[in-house]
Protein backbone atom coordinates (compact mmCIF):
# COMPACT_ATOMS: atom_id res chain seq x y z
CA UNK A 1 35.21 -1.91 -15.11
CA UNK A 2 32.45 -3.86 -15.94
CA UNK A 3 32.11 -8.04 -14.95
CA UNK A 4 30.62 -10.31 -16.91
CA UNK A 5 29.52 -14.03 -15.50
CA UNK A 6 30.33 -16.60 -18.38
CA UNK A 7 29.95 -20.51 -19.03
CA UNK A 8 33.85 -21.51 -18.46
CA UNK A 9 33.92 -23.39 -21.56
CA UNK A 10 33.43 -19.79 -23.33
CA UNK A 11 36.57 -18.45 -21.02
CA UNK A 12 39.15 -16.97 -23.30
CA UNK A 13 42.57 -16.77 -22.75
CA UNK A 14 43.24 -12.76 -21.87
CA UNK A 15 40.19 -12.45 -19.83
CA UNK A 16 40.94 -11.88 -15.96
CA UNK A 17 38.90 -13.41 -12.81
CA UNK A 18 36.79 -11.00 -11.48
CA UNK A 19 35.61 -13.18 -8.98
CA UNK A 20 37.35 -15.96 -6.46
CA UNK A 21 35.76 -19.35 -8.32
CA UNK A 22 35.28 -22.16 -6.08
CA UNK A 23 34.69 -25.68 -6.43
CA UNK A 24 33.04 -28.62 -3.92
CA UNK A 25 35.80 -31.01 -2.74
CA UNK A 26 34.58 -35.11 -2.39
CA UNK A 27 34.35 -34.04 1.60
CA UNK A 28 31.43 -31.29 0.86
CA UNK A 29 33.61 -28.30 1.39
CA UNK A 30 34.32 -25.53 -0.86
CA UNK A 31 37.59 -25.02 -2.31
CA UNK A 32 39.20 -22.06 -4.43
CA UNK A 33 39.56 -22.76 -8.23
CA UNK A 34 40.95 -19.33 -9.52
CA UNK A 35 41.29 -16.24 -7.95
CA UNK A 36 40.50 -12.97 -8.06
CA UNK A 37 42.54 -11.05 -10.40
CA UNK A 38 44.50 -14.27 -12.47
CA UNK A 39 44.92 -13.67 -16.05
CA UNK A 40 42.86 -16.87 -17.84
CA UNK A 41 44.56 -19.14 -20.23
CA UNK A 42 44.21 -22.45 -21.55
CA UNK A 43 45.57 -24.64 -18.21
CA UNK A 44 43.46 -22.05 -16.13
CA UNK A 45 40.30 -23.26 -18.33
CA UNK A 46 41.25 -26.66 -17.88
CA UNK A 47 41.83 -26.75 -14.73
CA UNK A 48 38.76 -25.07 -13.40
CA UNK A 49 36.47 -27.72 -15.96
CA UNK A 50 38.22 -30.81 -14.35
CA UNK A 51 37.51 -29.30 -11.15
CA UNK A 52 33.53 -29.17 -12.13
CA UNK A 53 33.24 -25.01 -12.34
CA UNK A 54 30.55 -24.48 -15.03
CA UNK A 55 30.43 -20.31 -14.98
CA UNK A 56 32.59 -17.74 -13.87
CA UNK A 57 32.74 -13.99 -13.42
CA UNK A 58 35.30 -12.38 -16.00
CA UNK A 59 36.86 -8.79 -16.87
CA UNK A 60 37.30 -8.94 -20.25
CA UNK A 61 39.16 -6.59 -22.97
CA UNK A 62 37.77 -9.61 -25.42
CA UNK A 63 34.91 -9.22 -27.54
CA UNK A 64 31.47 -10.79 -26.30
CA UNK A 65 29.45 -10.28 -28.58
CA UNK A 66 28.98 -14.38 -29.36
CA UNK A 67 29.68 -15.21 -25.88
CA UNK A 68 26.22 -16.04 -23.62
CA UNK A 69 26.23 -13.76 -20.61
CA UNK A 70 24.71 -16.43 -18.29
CA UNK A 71 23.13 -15.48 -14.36
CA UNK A 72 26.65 -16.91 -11.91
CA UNK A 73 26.12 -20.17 -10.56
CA UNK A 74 24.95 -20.37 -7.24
CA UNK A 75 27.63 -22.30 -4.82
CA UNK A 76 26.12 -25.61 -3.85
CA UNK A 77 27.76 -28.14 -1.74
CA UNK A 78 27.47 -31.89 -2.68
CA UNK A 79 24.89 -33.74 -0.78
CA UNK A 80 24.84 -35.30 1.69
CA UNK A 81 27.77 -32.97 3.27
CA UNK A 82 26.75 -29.54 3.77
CA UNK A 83 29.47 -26.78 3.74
CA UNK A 84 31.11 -26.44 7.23
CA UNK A 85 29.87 -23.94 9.76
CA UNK A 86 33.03 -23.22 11.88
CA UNK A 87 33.61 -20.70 14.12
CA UNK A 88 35.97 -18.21 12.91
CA UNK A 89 39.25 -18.35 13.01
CA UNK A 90 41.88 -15.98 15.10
CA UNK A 91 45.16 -16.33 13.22
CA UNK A 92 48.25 -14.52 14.23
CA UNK A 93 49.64 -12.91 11.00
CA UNK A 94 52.75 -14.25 10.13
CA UNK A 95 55.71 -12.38 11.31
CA UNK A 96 56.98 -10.66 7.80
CA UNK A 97 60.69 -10.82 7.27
CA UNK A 98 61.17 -7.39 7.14
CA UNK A 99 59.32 -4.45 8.28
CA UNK A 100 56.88 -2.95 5.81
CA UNK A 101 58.97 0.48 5.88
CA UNK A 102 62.36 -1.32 5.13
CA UNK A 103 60.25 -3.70 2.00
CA UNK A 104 58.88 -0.21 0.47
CA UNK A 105 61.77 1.36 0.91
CA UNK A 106 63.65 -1.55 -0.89
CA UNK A 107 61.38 -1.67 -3.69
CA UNK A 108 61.58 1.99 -4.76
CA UNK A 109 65.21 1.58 -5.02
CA UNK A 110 65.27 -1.41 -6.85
CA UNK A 111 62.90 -0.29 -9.32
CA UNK A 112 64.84 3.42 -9.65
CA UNK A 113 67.73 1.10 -10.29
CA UNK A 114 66.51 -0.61 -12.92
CA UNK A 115 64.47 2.07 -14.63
CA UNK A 116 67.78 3.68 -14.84
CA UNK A 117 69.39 1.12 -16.46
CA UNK A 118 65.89 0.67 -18.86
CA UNK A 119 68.13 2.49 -21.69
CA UNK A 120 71.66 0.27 -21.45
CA UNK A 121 73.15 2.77 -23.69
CA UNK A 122 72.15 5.56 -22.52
CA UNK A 123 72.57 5.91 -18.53
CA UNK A 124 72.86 9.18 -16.79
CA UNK A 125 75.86 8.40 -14.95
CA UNK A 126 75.28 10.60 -11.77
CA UNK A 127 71.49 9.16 -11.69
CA UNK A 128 73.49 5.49 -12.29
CA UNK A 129 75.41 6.14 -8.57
CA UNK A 130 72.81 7.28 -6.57
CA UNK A 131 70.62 4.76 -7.17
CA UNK A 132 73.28 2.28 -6.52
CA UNK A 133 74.02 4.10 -3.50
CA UNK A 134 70.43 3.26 -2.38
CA UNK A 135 70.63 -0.32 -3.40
CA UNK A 136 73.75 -0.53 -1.52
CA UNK A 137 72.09 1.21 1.61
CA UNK A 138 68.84 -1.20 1.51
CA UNK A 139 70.95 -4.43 1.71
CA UNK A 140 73.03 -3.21 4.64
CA UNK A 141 69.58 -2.84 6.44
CA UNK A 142 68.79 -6.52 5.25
CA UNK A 143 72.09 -7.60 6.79
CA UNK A 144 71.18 -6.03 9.98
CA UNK A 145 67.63 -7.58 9.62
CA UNK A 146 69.01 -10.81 8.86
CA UNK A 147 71.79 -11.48 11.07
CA UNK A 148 70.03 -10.33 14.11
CA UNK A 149 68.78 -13.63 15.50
CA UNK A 150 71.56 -16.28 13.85
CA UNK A 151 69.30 -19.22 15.06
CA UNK A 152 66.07 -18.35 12.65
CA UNK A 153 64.84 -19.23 10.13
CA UNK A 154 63.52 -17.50 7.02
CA UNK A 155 60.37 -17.08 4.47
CA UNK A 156 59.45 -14.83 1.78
CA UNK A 157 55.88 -14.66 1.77
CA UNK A 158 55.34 -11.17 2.24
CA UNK A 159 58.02 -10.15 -0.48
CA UNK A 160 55.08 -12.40 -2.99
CA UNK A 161 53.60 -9.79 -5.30
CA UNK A 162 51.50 -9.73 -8.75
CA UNK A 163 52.34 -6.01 -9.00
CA UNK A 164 55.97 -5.20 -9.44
CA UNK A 165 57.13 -9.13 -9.70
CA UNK A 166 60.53 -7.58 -10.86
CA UNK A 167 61.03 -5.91 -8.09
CA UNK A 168 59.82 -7.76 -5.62
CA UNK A 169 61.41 -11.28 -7.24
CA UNK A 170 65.20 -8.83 -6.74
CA UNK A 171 64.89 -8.11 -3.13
CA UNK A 172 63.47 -11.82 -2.45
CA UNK A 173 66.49 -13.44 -3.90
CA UNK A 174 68.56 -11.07 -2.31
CA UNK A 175 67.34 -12.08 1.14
CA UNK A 176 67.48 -15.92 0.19
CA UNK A 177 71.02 -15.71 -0.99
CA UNK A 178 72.23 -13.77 1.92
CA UNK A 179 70.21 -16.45 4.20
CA UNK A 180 72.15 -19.15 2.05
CA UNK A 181 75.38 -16.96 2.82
CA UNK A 182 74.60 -16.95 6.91
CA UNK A 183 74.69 -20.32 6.59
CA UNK A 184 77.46 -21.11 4.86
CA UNK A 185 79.35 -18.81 7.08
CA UNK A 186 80.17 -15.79 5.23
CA UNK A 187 81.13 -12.68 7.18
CA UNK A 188 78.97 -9.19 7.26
CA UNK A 189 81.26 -8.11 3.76
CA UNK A 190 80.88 -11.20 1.98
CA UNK A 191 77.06 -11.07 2.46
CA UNK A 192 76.99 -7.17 1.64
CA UNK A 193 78.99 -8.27 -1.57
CA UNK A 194 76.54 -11.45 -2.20
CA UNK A 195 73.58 -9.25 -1.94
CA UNK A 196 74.46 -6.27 -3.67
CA UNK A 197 75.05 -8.88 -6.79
CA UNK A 198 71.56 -10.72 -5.86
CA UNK A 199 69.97 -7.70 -5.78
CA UNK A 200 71.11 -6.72 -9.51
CA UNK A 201 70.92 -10.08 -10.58
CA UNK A 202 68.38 -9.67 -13.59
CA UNK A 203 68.92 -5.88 -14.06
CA UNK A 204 70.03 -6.95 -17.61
CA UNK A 205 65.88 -8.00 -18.63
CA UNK A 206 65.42 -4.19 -18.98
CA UNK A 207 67.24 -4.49 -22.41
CA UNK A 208 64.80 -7.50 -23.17
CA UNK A 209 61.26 -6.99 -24.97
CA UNK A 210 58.47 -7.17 -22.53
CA UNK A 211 56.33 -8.96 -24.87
CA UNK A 212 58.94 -12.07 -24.29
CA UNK A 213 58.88 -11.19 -20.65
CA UNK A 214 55.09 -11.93 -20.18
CA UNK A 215 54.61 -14.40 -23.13
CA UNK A 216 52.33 -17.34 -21.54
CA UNK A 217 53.88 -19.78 -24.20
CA UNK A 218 56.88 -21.70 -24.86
CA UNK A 219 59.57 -19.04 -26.41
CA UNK A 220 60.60 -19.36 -30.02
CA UNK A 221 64.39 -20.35 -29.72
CA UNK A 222 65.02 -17.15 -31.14
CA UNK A 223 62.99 -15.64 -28.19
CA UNK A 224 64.98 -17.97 -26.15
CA UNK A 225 68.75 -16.53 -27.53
CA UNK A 226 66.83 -12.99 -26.49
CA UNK A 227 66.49 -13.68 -22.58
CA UNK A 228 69.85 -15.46 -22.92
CA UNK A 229 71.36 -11.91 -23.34
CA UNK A 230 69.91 -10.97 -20.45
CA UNK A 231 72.64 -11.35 -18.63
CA UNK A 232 75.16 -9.94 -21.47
CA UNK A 233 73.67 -6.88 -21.22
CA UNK A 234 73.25 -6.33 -17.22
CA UNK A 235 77.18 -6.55 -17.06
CA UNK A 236 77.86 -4.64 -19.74
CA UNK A 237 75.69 -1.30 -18.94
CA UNK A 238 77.10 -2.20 -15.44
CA UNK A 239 80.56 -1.89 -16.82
CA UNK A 240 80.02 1.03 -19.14
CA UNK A 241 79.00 3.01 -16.23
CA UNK A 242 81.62 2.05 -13.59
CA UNK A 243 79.29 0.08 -11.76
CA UNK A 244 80.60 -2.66 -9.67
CA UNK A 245 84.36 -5.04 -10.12
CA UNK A 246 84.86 -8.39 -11.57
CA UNK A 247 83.08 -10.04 -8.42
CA UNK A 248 80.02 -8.39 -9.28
CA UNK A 249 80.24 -8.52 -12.80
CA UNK A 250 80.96 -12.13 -12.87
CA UNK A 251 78.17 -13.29 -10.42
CA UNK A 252 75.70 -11.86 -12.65
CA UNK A 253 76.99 -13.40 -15.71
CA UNK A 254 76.84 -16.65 -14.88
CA UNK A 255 74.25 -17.05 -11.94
CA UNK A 256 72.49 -19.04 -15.09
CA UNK A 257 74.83 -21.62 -15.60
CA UNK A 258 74.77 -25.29 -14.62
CA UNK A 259 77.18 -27.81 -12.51
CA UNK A 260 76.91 -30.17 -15.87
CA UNK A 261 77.69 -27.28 -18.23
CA UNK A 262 74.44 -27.19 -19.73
CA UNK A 263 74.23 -23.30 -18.88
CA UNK A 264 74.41 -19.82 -20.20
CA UNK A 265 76.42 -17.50 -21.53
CA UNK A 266 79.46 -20.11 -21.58
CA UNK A 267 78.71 -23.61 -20.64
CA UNK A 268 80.85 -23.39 -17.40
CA UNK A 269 81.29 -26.56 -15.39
CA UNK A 270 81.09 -26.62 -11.59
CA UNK A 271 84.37 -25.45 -10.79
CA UNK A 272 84.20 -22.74 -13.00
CA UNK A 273 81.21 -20.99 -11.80
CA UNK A 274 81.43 -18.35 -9.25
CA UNK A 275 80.52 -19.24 -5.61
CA UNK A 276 78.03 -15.71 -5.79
CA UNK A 277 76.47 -17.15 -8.91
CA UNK A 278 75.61 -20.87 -7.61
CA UNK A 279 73.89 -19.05 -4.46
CA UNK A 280 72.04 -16.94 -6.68
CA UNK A 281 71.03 -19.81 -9.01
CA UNK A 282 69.26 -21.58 -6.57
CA UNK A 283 67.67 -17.96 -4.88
CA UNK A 284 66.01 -17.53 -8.72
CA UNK A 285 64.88 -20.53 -9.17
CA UNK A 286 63.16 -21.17 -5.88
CA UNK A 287 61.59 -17.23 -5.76
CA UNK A 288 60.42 -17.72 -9.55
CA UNK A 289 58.59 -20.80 -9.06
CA UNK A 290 56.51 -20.30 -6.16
CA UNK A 291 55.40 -16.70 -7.08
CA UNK A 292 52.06 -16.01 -8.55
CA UNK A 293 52.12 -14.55 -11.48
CA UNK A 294 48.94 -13.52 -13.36
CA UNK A 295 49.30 -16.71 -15.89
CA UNK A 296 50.10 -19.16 -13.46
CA UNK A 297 49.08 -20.62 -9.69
CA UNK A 298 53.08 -20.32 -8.17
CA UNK A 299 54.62 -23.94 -6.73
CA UNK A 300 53.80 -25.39 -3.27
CA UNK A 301 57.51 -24.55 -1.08
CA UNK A 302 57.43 -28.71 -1.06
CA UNK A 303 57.04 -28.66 -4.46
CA UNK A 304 59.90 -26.42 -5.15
CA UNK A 305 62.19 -28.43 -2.62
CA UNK A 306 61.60 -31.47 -4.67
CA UNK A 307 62.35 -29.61 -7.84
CA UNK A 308 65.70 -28.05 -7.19
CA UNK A 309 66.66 -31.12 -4.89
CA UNK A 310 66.21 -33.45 -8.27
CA UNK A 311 68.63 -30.61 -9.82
CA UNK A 312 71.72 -31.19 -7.54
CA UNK A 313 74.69 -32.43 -9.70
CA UNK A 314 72.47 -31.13 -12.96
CA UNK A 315 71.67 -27.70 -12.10
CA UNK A 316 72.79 -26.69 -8.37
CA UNK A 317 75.40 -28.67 -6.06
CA UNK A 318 74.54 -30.23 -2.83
CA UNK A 319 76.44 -27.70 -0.45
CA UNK A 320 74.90 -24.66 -1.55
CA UNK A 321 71.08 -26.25 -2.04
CA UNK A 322 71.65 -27.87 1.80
CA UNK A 323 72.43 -24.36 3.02
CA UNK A 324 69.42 -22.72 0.94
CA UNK A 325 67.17 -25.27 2.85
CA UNK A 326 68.88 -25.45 5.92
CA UNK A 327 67.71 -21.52 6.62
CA UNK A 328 64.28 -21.43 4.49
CA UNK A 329 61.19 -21.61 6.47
CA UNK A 330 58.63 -23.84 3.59
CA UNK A 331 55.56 -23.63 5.63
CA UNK A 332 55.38 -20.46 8.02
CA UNK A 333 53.74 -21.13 11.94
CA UNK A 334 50.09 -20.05 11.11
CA UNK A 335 50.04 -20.08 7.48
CA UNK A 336 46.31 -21.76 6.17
CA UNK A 337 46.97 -24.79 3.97
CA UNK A 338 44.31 -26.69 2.10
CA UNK A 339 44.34 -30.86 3.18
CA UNK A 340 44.16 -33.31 -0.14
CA UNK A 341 40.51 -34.62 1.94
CA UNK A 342 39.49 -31.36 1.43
CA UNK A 343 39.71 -29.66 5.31
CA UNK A 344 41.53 -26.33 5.72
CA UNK A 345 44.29 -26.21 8.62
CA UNK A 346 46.43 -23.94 10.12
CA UNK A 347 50.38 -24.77 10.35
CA UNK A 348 51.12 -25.64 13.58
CA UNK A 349 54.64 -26.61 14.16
CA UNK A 350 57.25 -26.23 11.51
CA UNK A 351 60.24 -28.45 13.10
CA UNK A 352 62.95 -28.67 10.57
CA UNK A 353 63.07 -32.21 10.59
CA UNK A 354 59.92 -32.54 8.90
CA UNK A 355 59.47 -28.96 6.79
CA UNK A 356 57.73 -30.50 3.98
CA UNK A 357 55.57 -32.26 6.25
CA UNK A 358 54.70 -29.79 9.10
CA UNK A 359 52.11 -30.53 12.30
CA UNK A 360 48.74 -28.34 11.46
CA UNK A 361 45.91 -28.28 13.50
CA UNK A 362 42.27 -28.52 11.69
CA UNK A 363 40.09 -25.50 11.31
CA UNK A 364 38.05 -24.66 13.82
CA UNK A 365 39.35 -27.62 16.03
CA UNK A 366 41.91 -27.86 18.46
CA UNK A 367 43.19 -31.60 16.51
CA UNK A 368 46.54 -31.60 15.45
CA UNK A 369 47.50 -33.53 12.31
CA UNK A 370 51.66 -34.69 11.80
CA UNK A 371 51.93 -35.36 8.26
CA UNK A 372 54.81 -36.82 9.14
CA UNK A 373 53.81 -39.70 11.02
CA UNK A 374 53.01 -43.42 9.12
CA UNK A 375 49.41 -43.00 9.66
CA UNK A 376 49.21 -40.01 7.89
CA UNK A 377 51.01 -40.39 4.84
CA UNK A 378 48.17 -40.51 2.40
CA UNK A 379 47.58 -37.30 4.19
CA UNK A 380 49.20 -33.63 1.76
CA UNK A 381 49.41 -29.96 1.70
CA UNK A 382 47.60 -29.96 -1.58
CA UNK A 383 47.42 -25.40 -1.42
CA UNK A 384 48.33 -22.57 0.85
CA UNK A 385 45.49 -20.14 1.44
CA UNK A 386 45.16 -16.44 1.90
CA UNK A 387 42.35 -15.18 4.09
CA UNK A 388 40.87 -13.37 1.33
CA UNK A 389 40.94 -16.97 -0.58
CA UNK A 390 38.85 -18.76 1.56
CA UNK A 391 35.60 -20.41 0.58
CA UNK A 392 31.96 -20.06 2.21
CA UNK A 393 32.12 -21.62 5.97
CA UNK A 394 35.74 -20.02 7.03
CA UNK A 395 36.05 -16.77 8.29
CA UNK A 396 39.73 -15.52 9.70
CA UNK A 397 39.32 -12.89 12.36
């Protein structure tokens, strides 16, 4: 596929970056605007003019014909700062959850699952338990995985994908309700029960368009009363097929309504929603907005906390959002992080007392920063990196 290098101001929304964009920070350094791969649209555009980008490198299905093909901008740092010259960094990689065998394995039987269920009325039966079967197998191995070591904490950043969101947002709010479960003391059944429902949780958006999956703006209420059913149809396929009991059937249904009643299907009030579904609520919600998707840069985990901590007594109740926190690890020991003054830094210490404001040590430096202490509160975790993500001047080894 061919790349073209365009003014952004001619950037249309359905092109795709073909290369990372970068902008200079007020402290001379280089800092990642878009990258590589992320589906343009209008707050992309925006964003990447307010951050002073004047050309990047597109893929484009889009006609060019009156779009200027213009030579890519060279990368020049503001004077008088000069890009940094740092040694490069050695950086453990961050332990993943679970093992790469067990995440494949979990992802081809979600996705058999669901592409089974792609037809809700017409399931081959025999396909229906077998795949089930291997759902059901995959979240015993979680269990295993997750109750091995009661004292530690979780993260989901290797379950992140572009590719195969759906799948990949399942299995991730399968883990984080199970985690939430752990915590709130549920035995080895409860959490195979919990996470067999997690795991099927949206298995009803088969039945929706995908056009209204992936639209990139606000839904038509129409649209809307479409992904409402969502969860309509996931039980009732389930049920058609004798897939599941009431527990199941019921956690699914309503993991979408709200403590205040301001929910779907059925307006339920606190007390009336299943235990399974308030887990799951809070799983969804978390996963959904701090994955990338190819429209949209996903939340920082402090970010997210803020959110769905604003929610409790709207959305979510206090219980179940202190035991989704109490077991998720935000910031990951050597994740890279982007500083609001512009310096990179590597997480340091994650102590749970101050997860939204971990210790990281600089780049290239052995200075530790506590964003937690008075003197640094001016101080933020404005972006977590990816070693492929990183600007001219930083290497990871």
């Amino acid at each position: 596929m061919i790349s073209y290098c365009i003014k952004v101001e001619d950037a249309r929304p359905g092109m795709k970056v073909a290369e990372p964009a970068y902008f200079t920070t007020s402290a001379g350094t280089q800092m990642l605007a878009a990258r590589i791969g992320a589906e343009i649209d209008q707050n992309l555009i925006k964003l990447m003019t307010a951050r002073g980008v004047k050309t990047i490198e597109v893929f484009s299905d889009v006609p060019l014909d009156d779009i200027a093909i213009t030579p890519p901008e060279p990368l020049k740092a503001s004077t008088p700062n000069p890009p940094p010259n740092l040694p490069p960094e050695k950086i453990k990689p961050i332990a993943p959850v679970i093992s790469e065998k067990l995440k494949e394995e979990a992802v081809c039987s979600v996705k058999e699952l669901f592409d089974c269920f792609s037809d809700k009325d017409n399931v081959n039966k025999t396909t229906a338990y077998k795949c089930v079967s291997d759902v059901e197998g995959v979240i015993d191995d979680l269990i295993e995985v997750l109750t091995t070591d009661n004292s530690s904490l979780i993260h989901i950043n290797d379950l992140k994908s572009v590719d195969d969101y759906t799948y990949h947002h399942s299995i991730s709010v399968a883990v984080l309700a199970m985690a939430t479960g752990r915590e709130l003391g549920f035995d080895k059944n409860t959490l195979f029960r919990l996470g067999r429902c997690a795991m099927m949780h949206d298995i009803g958006k088969q039945a929706v368009p995908i056009g209204i999956i992936n639209k990139k703006g606000k839904l038509t209420d129409e649209e809307y009363d479409t992904i409402k059913q969502h969860v309509i149809w996931g039980v009732a396929a389930l049920k058609a097929n004798g897939v599941g009991d009431q527990e199941l059937w019921d956690g699914i249904m309503y993991h979408h309504e709200k403590t205040n009643g301001t929910g779907y299907p059925d307006k339920l009030k606190s007390d009336q929603i299943p235990l399974f579904s308030k887990i799951i609520s809070v799983a969804d919600v978390y996963d959904a907005i701090t994955s990338f998707r190819s429209y949209r840069n996903p939340m920082l985990p402090s970010e997210a906390f803020n959110i769905i901590f604003k929610e409790v007594g709207i959305s979510f109740e206090y219980p179940v959002v202190k035991a989704f926190f109490a077991k998720l690890e935000l910031y990951p020991l050597n994740t890279i992080v982007e500083l609001s003054d512009g310096r990179l830094a590597i997480i340091h210490d994650s102590d749970t007392k101050f997860r939204l404001r971990p210790a990281v040590r600089l780049w290239g430096s052995d200075e530790i920063i506590y964003l937690a202490a008075t003197a640094n509160r001016d101080l933020n975790i404005i972006n977590v990196m990816h070693a492929n993500d990183l600007p001219p001047g930083y290497e990871a080894e």
